[in-house]
Protein backbone atom coordinates (compact mmCIF):
# COMPACT_ATOMS: atom_id res chain seq x y z
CA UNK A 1 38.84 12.28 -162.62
CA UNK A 2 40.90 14.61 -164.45
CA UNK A 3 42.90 17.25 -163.22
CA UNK A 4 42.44 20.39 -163.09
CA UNK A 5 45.43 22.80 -164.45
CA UNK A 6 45.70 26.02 -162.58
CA UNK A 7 49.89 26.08 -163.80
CA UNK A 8 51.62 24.39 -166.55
CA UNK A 9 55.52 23.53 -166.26
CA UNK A 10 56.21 26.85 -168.66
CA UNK A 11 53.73 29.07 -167.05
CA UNK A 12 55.08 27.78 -163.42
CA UNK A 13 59.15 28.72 -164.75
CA UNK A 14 57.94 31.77 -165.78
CA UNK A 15 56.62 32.31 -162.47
CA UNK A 16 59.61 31.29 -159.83
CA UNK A 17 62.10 33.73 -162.89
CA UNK A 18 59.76 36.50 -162.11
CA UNK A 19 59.71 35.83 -158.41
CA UNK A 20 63.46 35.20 -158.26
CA UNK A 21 63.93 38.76 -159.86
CA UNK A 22 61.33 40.39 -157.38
CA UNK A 23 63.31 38.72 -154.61
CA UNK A 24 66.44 40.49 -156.22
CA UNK A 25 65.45 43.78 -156.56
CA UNK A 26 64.23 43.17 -152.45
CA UNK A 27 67.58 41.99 -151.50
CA UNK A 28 70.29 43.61 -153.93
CA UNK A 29 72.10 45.11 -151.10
CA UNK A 30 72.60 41.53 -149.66
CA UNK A 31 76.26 39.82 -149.17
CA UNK A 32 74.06 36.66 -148.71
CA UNK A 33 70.47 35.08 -148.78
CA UNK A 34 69.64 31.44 -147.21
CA UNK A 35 67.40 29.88 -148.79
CA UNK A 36 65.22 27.62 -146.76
CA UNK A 37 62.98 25.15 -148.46
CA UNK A 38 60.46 23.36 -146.89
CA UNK A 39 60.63 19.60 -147.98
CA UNK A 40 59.71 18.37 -150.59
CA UNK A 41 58.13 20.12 -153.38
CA UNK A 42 59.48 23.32 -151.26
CA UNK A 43 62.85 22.07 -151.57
CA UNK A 44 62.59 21.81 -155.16
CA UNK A 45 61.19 25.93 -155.17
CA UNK A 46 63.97 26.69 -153.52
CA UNK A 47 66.69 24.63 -155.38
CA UNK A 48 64.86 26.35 -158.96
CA UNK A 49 64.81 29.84 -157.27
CA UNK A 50 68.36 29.23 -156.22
CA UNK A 51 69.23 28.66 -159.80
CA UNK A 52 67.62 31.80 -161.14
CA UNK A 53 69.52 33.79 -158.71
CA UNK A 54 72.53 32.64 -159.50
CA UNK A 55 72.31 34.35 -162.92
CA UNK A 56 71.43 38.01 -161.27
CA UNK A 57 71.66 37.79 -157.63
CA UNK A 58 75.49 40.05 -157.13
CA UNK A 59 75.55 38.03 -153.21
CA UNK A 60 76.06 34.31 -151.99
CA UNK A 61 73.28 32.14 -152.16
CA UNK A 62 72.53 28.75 -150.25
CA UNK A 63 69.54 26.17 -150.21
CA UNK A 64 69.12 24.32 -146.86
CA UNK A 65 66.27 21.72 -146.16
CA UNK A 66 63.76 21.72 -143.49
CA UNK A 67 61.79 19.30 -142.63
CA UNK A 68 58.33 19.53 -141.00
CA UNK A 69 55.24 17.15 -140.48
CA UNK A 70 52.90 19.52 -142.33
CA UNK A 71 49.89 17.72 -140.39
CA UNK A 72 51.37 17.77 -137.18
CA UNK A 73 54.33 20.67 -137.50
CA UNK A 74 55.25 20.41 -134.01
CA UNK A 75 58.71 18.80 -134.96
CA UNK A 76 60.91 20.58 -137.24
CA UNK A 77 64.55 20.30 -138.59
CA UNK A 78 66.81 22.00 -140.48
CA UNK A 79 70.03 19.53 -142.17
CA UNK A 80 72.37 21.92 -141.57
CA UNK A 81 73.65 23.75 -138.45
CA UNK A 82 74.00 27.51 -139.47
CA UNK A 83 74.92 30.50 -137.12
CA UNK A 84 71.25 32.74 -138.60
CA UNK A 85 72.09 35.70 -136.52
CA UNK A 86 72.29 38.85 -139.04
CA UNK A 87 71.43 36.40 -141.61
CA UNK A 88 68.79 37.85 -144.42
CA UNK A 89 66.40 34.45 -144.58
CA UNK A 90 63.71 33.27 -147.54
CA UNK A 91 61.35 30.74 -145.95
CA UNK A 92 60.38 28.04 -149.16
CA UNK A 93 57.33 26.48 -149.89
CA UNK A 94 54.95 25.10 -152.79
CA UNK A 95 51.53 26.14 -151.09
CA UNK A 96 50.71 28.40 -149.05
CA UNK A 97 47.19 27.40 -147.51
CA UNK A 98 46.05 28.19 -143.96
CA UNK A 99 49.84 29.33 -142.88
CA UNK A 100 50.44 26.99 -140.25
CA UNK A 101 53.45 25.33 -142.28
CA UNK A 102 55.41 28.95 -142.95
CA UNK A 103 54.83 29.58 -139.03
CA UNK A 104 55.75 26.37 -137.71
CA UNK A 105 58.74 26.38 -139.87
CA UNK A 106 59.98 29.57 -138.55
CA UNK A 107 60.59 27.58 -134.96
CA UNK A 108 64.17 26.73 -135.41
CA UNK A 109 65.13 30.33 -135.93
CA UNK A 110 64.07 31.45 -132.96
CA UNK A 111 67.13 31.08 -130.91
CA UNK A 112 68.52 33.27 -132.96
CA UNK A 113 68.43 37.03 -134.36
CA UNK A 114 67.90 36.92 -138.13
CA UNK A 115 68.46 40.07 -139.92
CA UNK A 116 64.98 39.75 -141.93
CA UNK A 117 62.95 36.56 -143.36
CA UNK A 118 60.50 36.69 -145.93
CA UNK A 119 58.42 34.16 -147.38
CA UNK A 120 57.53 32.70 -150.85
CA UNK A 121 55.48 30.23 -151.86
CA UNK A 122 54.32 29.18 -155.90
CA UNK A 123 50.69 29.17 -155.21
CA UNK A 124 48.56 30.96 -152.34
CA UNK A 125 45.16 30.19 -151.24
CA UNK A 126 43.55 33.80 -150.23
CA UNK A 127 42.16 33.03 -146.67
CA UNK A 128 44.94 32.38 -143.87
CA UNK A 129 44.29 31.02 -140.56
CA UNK A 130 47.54 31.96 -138.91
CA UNK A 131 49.49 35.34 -139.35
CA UNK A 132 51.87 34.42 -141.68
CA UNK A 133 52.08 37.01 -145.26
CA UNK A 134 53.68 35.93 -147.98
CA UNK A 135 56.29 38.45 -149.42
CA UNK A 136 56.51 37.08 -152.89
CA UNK A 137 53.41 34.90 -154.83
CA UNK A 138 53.36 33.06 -157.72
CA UNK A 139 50.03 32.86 -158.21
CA UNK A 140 47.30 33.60 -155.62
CA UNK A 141 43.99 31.59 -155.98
CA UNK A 142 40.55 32.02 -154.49
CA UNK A 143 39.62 28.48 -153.17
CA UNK A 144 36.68 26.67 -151.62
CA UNK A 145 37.97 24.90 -148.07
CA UNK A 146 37.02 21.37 -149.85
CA UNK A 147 38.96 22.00 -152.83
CA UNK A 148 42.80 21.35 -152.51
CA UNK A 149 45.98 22.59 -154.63
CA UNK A 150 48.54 20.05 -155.34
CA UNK A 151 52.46 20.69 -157.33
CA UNK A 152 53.62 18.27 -159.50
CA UNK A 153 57.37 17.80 -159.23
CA UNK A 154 59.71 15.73 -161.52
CA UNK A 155 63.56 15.56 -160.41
CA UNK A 156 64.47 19.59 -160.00
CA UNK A 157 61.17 20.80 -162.05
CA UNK A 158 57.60 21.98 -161.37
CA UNK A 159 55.85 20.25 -163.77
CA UNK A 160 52.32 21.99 -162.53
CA UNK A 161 49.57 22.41 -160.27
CA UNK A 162 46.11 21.79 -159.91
CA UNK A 163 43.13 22.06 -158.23
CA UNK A 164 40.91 18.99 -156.95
């Protein structure tokens, strides 16, 4: 079967450039932002928005990794140990679907007293089954609940997303 385009690797840059500007203009008064991406293709976001920052972003920015079983998200873990009180947080992900990944992966910042955390994730799916709202969207797309969005990675590059 072929696949479905709903992003191409240009069209996808384009994207995480205009989010990483929206998440500048959000955070310019920021010393620092911590970037967490959710492993793997959120990792890679996060690493690519990282990069754009680093251009127009006046603050320190750093990428950490969590990792979470997205089907079963009751264990998650974060590589590095980080004090997150007063810390301004971006939460990392390629898909956004029902939002049980974004509020799972908030657990391990719960013993502490973040200054703010927002979310962004490349592509949303418009129905959500647990509160979470994304603060900054690629691109937002009206699904069925059988059809499924998938991002393509290669190394440190989103080389698209489709639909199946």
């Amino acid at each position: 079967m072929e696949k479905r385009y709903i992003l191409t690797k240009e069209i996808a840059e384009k994207k995480l450039r205009r989010m990483a500007m929206e998440v500048v203009e959000k955070n310019m008064n920021e010393n620092q932002l911590i970037l967490i991406g959710i492993k793997d293709n959120g990792l890679v976001i996060a690493k690519k928005i990282a990069y754009f920052l680093s251009n127009i972003f006046p603050g320190e920015v750093q990428v950490i990794e969590l990792t979470i079983d997205k089907k079963n998200p009751v264990n998650v873990s974060i590589n590095t140990e980080l004090d997150f009180n007063g810390k301004s947080i971006l939460l990392i992900d390629d898909v956004a679907n029902s939002g049980r990944t974004m509020l799972y992966a908030i657990k391990p910042l719960l013993n502490s007293f973040p200054k703010m955390i927002q979310t962004l994730a490349l592509l949303e799916r418009t129905y959500k089954s647990f509160p979470i709202e994304l603060d900054y969207v690629g691109v937002s797309i009206s699904t069925t609940f059988d059809e499924h969005i998938f991002v393509e990675v290669q190394g440190d590059d989103v080389v698209g997303a489709w639909l199946e």
